[in-house]
C-alpha atoms as a PDB file:
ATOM      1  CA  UNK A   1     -12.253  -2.628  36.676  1.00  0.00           C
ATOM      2  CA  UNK A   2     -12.846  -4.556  33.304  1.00  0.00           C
ATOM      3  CA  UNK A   3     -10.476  -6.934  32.115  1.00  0.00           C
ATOM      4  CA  UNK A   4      -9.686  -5.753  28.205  1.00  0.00           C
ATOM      5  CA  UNK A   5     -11.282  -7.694  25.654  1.00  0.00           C
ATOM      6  CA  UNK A   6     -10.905 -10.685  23.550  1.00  0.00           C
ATOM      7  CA  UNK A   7     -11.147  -8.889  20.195  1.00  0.00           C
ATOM      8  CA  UNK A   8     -11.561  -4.960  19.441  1.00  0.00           C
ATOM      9  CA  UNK A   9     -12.183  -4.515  15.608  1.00  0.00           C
ATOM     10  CA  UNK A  10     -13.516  -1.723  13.338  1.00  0.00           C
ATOM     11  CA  UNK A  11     -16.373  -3.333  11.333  1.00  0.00           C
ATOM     12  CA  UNK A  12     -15.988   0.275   8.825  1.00  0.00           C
ATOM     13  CA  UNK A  13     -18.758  -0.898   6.014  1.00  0.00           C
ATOM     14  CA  UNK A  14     -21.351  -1.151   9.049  1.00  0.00           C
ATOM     15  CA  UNK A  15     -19.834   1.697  11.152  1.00  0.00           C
ATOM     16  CA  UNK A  16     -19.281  -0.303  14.092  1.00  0.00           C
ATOM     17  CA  UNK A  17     -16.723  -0.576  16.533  1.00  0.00           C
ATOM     18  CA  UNK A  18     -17.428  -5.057  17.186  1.00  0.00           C
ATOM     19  CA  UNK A  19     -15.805  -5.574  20.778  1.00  0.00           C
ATOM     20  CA  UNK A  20     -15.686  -9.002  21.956  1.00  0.00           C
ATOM     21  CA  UNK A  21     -15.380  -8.902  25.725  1.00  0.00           C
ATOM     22  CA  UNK A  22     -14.117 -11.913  28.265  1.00  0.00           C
ATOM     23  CA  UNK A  23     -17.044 -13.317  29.165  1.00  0.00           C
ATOM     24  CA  UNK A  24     -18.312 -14.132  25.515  1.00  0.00           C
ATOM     25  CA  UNK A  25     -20.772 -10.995  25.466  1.00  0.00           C
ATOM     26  CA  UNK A  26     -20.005  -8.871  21.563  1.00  0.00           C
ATOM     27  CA  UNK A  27     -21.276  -5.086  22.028  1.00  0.00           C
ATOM     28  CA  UNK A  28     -21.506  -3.635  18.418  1.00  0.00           C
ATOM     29  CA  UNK A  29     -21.006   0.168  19.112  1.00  0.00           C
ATOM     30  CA  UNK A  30     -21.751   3.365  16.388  1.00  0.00           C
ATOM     31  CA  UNK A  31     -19.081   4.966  15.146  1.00  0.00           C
ATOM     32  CA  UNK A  32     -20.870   8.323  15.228  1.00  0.00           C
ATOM     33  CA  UNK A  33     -21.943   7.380  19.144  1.00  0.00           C
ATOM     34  CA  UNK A  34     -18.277   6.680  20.441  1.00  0.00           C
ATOM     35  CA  UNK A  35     -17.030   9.809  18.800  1.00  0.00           C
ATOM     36  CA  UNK A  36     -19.918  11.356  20.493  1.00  0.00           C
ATOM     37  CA  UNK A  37     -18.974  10.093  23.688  1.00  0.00           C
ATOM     38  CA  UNK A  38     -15.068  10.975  23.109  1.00  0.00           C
ATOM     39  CA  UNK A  39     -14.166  11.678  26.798  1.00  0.00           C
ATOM     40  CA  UNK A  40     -11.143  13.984  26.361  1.00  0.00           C
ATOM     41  CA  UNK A  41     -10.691  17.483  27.885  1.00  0.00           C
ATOM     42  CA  UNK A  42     -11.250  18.838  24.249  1.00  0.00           C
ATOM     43  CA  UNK A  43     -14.579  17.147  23.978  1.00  0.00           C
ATOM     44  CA  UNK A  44     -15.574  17.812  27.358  1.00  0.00           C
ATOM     45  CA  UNK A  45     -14.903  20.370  30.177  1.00  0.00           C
ATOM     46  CA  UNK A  46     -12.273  19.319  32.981  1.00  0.00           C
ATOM     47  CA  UNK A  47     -14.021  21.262  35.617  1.00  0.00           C
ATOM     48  CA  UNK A  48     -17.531  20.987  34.845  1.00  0.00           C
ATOM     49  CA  UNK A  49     -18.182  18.032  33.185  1.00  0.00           C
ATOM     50  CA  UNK A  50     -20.043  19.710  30.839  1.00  0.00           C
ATOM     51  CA  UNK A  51     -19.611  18.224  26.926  1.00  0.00           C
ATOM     52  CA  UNK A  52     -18.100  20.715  24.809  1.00  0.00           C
ATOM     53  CA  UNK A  53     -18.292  18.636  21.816  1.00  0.00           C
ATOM     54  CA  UNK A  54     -21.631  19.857  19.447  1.00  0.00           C
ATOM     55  CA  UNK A  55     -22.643  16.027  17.906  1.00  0.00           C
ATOM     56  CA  UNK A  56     -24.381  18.344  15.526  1.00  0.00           C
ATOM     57  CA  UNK A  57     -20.791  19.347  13.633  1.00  0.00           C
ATOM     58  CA  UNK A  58     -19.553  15.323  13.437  1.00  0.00           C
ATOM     59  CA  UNK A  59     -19.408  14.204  10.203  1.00  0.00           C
ATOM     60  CA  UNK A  60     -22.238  11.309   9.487  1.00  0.00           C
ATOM     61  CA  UNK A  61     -19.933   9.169   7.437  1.00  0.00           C
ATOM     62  CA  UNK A  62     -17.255   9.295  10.423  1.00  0.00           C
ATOM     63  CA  UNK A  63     -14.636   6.118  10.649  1.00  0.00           C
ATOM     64  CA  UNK A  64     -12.401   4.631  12.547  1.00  0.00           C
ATOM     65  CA  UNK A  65      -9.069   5.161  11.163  1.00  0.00           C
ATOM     66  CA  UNK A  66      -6.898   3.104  13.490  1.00  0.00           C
ATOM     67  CA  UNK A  67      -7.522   1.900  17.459  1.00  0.00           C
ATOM     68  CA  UNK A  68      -4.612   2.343  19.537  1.00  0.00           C
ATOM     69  CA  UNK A  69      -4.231   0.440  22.947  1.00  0.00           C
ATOM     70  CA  UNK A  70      -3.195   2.042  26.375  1.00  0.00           C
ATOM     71  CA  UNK A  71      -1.879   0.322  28.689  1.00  0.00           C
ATOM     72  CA  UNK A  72      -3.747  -2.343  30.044  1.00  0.00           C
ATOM     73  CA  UNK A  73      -7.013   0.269  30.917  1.00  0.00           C
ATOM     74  CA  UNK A  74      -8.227   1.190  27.765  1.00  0.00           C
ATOM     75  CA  UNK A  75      -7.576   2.395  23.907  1.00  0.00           C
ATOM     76  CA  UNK A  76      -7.042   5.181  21.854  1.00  0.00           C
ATOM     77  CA  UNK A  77      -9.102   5.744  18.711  1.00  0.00           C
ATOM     78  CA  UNK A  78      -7.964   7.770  15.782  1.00  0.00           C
ATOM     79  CA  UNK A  79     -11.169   9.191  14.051  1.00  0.00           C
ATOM     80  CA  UNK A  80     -11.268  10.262  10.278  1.00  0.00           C
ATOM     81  CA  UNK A  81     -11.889  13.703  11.433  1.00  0.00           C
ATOM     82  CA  UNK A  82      -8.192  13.851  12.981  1.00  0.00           C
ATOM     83  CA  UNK A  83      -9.249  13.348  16.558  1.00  0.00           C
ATOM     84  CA  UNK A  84      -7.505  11.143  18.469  1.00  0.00           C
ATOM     85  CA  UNK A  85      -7.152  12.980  22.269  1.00  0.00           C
ATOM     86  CA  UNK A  86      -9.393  10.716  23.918  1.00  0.00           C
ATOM     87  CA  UNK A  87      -8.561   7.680  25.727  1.00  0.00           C
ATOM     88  CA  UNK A  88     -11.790   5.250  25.996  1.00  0.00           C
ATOM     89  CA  UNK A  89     -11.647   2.804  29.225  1.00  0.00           C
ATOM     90  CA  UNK A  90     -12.647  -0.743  29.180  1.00  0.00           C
ATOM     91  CA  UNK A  91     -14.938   0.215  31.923  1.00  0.00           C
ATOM     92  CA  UNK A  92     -16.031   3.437  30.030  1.00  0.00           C
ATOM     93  CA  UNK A  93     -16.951   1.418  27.107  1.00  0.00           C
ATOM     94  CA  UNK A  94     -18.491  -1.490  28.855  1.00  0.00           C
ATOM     95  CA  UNK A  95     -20.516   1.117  30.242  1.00  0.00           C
ATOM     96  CA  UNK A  96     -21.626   2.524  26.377  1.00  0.00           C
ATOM     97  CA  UNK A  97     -22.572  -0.783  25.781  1.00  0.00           C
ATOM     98  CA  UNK A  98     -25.675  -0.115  23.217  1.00  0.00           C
ATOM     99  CA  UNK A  99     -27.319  -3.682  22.995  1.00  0.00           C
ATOM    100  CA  UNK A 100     -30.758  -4.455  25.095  1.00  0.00           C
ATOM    101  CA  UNK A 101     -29.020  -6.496  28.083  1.00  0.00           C
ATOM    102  CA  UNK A 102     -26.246  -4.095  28.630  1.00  0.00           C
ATOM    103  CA  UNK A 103     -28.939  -0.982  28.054  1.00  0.00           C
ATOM    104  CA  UNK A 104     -31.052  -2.090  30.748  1.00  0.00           C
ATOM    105  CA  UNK A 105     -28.469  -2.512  33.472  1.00  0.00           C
ATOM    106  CA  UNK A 106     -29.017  -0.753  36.318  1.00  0.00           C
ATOM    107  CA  UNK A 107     -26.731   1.653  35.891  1.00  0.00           C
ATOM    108  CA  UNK A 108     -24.491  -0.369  37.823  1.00  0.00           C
ATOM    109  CA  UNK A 109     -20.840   0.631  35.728  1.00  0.00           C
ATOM    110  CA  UNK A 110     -19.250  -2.416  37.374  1.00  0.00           C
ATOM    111  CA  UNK A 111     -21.576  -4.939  36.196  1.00  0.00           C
ATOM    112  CA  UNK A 112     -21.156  -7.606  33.700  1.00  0.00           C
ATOM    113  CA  UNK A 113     -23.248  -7.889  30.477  1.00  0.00           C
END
């Protein structure tokens, strides 16, 4: 499991969600991508695993509103289009990590960037 990071911030006149992590490494994460990601049982199916959420009907302009932390495992976001079900894990988003060294991981959800 991934220790929670340094710094979380919403960066809204670049759209990106700046998360400073304990090792040094800063992952820079799209807005529109997290909420694309959301991993609640609205935005995807319980049973199946199978995303309900359509990306298509997000709103480009899409913000964070406020970020919300659980426990010591993760944090809630609160997204300008009212959403705010889904619960984002450290691990989950070290995983979404979209910068080249964390990209071309091995797929390996435990490793460090």
């Amino acid at each position: 499991m991934n220790a929670p990071p340094l710094d979380i911030r919403a960066v809204t006149k670049d759209g990106l969600l700046e998360i400073t992590w304990e090792e040094g490494h800063t992952g820079l994460y799209p807005f529109l991508t997290l909420r694309g990601e959301c991993p609640c049982a609205g935005c995807v199916d319980e049973h199946t695993g199978e995303r309900r959420l359509d990306r298509a009907t997000l709103p480009d302009d899409i913000v964070i509103r406020d970020i919300q932390l659980v426990g010591h495992y993760g944090a809630r976001v609160v997204w300008s289009d009212n959403h705010d079900t889904g619960i984002y894990t450290w691990d989950r988003l070290r995983r979404l990590c979209p910068c080249p060294k964390c990209s071309s991981r091995s797929g390996d959800p435990g490793s460090q960037a």
